[in-house]
C-alpha atoms as a PDB file:
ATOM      1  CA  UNK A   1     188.509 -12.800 -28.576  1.00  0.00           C
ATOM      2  CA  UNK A   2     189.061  -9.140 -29.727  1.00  0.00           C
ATOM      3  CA  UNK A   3     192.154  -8.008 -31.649  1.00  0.00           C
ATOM      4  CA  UNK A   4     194.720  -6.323 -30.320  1.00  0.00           C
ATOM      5  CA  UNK A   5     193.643  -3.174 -32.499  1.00  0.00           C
ATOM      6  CA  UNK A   6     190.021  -3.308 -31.066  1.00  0.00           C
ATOM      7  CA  UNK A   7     191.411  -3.770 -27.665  1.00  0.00           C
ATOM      8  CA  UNK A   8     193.438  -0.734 -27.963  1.00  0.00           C
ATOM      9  CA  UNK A   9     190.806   1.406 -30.090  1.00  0.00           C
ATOM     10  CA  UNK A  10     188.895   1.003 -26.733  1.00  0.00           C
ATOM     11  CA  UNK A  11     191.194   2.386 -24.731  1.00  0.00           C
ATOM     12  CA  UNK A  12     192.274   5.393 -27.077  1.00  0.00           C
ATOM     13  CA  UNK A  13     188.334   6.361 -26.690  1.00  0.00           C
ATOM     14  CA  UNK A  14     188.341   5.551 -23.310  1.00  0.00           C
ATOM     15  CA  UNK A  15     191.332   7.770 -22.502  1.00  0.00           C
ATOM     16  CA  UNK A  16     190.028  10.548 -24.267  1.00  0.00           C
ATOM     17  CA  UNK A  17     186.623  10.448 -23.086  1.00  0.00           C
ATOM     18  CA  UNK A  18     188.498  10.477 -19.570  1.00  0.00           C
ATOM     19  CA  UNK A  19     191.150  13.107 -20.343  1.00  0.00           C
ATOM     20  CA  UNK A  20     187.862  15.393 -21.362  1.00  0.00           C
ATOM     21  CA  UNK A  21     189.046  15.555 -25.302  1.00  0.00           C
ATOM     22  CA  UNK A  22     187.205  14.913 -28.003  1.00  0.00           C
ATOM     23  CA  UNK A  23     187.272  11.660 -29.899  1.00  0.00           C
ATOM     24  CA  UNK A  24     187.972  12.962 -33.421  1.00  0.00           C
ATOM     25  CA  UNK A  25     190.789  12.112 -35.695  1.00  0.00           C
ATOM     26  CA  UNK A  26     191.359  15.829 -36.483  1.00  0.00           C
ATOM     27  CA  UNK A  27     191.679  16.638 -32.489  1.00  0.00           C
ATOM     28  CA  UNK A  28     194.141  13.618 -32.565  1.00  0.00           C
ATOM     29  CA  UNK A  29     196.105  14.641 -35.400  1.00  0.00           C
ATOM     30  CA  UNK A  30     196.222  18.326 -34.041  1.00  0.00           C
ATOM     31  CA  UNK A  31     197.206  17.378 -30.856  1.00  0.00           C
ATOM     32  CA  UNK A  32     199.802  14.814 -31.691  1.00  0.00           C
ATOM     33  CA  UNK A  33     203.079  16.856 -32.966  1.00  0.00           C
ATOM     34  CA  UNK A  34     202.392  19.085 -29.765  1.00  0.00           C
ATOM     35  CA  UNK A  35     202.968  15.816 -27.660  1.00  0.00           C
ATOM     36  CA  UNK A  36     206.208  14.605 -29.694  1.00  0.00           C
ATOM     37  CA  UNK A  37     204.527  12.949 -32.076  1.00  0.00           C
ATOM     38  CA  UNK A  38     205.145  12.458 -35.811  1.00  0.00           C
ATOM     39  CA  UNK A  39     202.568  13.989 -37.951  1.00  0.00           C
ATOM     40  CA  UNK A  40     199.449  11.421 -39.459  1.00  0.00           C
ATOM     41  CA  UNK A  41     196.411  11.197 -41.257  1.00  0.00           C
ATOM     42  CA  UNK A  42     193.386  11.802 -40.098  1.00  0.00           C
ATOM     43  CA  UNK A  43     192.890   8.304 -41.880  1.00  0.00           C
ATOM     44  CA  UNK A  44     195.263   6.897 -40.151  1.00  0.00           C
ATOM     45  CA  UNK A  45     194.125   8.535 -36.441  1.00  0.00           C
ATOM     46  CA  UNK A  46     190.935   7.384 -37.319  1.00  0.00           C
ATOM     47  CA  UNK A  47     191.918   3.570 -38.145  1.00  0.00           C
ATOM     48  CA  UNK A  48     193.719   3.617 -33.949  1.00  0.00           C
ATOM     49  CA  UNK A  49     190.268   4.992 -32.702  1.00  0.00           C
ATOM     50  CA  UNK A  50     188.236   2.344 -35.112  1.00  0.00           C
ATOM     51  CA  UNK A  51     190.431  -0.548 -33.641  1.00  0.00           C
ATOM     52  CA  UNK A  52     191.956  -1.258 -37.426  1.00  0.00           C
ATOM     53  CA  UNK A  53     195.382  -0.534 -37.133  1.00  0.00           C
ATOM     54  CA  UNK A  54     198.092   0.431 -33.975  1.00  0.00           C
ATOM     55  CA  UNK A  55     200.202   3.567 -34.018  1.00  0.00           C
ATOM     56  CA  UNK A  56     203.936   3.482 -33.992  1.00  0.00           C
ATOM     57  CA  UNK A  57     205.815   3.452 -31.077  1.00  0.00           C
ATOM     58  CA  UNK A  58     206.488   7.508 -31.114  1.00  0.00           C
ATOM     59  CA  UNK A  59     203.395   8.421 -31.649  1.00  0.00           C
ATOM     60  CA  UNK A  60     201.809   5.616 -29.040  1.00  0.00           C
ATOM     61  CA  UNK A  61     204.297   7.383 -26.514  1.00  0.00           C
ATOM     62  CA  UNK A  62     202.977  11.130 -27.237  1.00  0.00           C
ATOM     63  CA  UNK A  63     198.762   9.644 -26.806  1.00  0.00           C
ATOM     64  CA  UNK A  64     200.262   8.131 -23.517  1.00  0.00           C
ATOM     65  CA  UNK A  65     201.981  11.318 -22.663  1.00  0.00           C
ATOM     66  CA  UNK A  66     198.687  12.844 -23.781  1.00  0.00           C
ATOM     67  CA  UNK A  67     196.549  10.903 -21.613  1.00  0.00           C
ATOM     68  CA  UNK A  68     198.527  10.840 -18.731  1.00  0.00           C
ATOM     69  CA  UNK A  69     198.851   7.272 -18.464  1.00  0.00           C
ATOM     70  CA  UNK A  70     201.460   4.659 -18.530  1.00  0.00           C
ATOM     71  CA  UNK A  71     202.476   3.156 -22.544  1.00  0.00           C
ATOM     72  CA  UNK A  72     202.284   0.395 -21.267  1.00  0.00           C
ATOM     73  CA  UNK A  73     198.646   0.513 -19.928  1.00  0.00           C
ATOM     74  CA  UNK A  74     197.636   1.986 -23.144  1.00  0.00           C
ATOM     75  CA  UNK A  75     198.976  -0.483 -25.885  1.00  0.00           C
ATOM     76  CA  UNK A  76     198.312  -3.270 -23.455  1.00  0.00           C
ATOM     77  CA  UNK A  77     195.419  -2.431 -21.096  1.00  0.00           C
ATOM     78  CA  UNK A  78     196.145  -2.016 -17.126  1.00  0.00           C
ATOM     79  CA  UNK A  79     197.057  -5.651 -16.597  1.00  0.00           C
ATOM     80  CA  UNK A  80     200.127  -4.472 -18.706  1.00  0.00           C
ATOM     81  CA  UNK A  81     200.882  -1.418 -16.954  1.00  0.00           C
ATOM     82  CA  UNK A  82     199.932   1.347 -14.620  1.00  0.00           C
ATOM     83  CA  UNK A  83     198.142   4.265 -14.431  1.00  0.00           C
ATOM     84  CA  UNK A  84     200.542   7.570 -14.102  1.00  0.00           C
ATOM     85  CA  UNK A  85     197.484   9.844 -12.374  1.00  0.00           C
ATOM     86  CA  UNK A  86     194.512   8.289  -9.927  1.00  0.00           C
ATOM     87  CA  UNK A  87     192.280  11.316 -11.084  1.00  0.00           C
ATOM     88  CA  UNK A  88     190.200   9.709  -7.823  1.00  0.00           C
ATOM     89  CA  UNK A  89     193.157  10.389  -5.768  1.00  0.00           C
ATOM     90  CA  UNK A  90     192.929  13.755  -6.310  1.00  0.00           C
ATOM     91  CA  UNK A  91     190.529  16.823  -5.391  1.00  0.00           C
ATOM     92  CA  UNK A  92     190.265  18.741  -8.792  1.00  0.00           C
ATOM     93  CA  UNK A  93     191.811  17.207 -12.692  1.00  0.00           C
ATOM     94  CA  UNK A  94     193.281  18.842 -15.482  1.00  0.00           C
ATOM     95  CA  UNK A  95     191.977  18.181 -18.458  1.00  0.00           C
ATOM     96  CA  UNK A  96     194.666  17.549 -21.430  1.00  0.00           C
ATOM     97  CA  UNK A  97     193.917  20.966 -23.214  1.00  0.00           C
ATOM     98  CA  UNK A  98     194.895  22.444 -20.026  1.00  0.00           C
ATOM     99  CA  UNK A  99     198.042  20.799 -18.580  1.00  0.00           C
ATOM    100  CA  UNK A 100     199.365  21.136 -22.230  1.00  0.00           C
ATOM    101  CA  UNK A 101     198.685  25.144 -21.472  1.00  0.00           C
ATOM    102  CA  UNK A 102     200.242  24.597 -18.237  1.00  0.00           C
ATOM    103  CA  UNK A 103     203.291  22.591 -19.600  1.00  0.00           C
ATOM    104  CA  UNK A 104     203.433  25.422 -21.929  1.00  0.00           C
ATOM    105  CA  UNK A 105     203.355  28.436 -19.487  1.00  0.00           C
ATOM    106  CA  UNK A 106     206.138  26.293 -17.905  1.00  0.00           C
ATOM    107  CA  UNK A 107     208.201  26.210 -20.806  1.00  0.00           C
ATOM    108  CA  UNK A 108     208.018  30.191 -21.446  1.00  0.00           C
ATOM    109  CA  UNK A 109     210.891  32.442 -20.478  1.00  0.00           C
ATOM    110  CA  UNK A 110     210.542  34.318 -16.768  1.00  0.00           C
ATOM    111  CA  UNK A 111     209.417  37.218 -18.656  1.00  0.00           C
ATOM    112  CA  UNK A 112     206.920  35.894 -20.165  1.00  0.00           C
ATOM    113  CA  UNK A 113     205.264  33.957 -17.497  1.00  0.00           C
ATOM    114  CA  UNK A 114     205.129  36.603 -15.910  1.00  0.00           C
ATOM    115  CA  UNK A 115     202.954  38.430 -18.576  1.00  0.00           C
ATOM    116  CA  UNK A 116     200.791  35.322 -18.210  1.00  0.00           C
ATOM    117  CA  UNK A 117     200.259  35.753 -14.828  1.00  0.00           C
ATOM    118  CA  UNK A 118     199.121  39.363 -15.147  1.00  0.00           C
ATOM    119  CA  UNK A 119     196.867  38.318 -17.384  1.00  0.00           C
ATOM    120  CA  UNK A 120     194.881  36.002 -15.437  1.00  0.00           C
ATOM    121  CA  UNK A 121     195.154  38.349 -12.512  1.00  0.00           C
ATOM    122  CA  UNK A 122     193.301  41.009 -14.943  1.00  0.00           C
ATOM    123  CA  UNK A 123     190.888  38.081 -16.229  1.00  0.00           C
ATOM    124  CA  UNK A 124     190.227  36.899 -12.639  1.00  0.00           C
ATOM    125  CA  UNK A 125     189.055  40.357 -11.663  1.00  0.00           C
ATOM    126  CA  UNK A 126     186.871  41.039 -14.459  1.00  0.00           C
ATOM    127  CA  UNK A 127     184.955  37.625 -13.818  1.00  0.00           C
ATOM    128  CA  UNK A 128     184.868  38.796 -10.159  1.00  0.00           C
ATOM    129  CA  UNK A 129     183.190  42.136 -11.154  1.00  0.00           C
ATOM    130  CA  UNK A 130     180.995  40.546 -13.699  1.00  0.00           C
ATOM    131  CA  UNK A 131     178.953  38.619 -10.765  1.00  0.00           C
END
């Protein structure tokens, strides 16, 4: 029987893989504080992905958050909780790097979105005249 560690090492990777990131303790580390996490080790974002040790519950709520799934489904598998996103059940999926730049752009000031938007409207066109 596998330990609870392994168990939940396997899903880490498996979210990641999923969520299109890469399954590195530094791109854990550097994405956890922009989740709500508390700041770790790469040693110790390594040990979660190696199945050797379990994060704490903060930081197992900001890889959730990261994810997109459930806590519960990712410290206990699916049997112990649900998915939040069916990426089947929809027609395109946002990777993590992006919906933390969308959650981002949401967060901004009208103003600023609005600079956002004009620059994607001037990045749009030059990929349009570049064909």
């Amino acid at each position: 029987m596998k330990s609870e560690q392994a168990a939940f090492g396997e899903r880490l990777r498996k979210g990641l893989k999923q969520a299109g990131l890469e399954s590195s303790p530094a791109e854990l580390v550097k994405l956890l504080a922009r989740y709500g996490g508390t700041p770790v080790s790469a040693q110790a974002a390594s040990g979660w992905l190696n199945g050797k040790s379990l994060p704490k519950q903060k930081n197992l709520r900001a890889l959730a958050k990261m994810l997109s799934i459930d806590v519960m489904a990712l410290q206990y598998g699916e049997e112990g909780g649900r998915k939040l996103r069916d990426p089947a059940a929809t027609e395109w999926k946002v990777g993590a790097l992006d919906q933390l730049a969308i959650d981002t752009y949401l967060a901004l000031p009208s103003s600023r979105r609005q600079l956002v938007r004009a620059l994607i409207d001037a990045l749009a066109e030059g990929a349009g005249s570049s064909k």
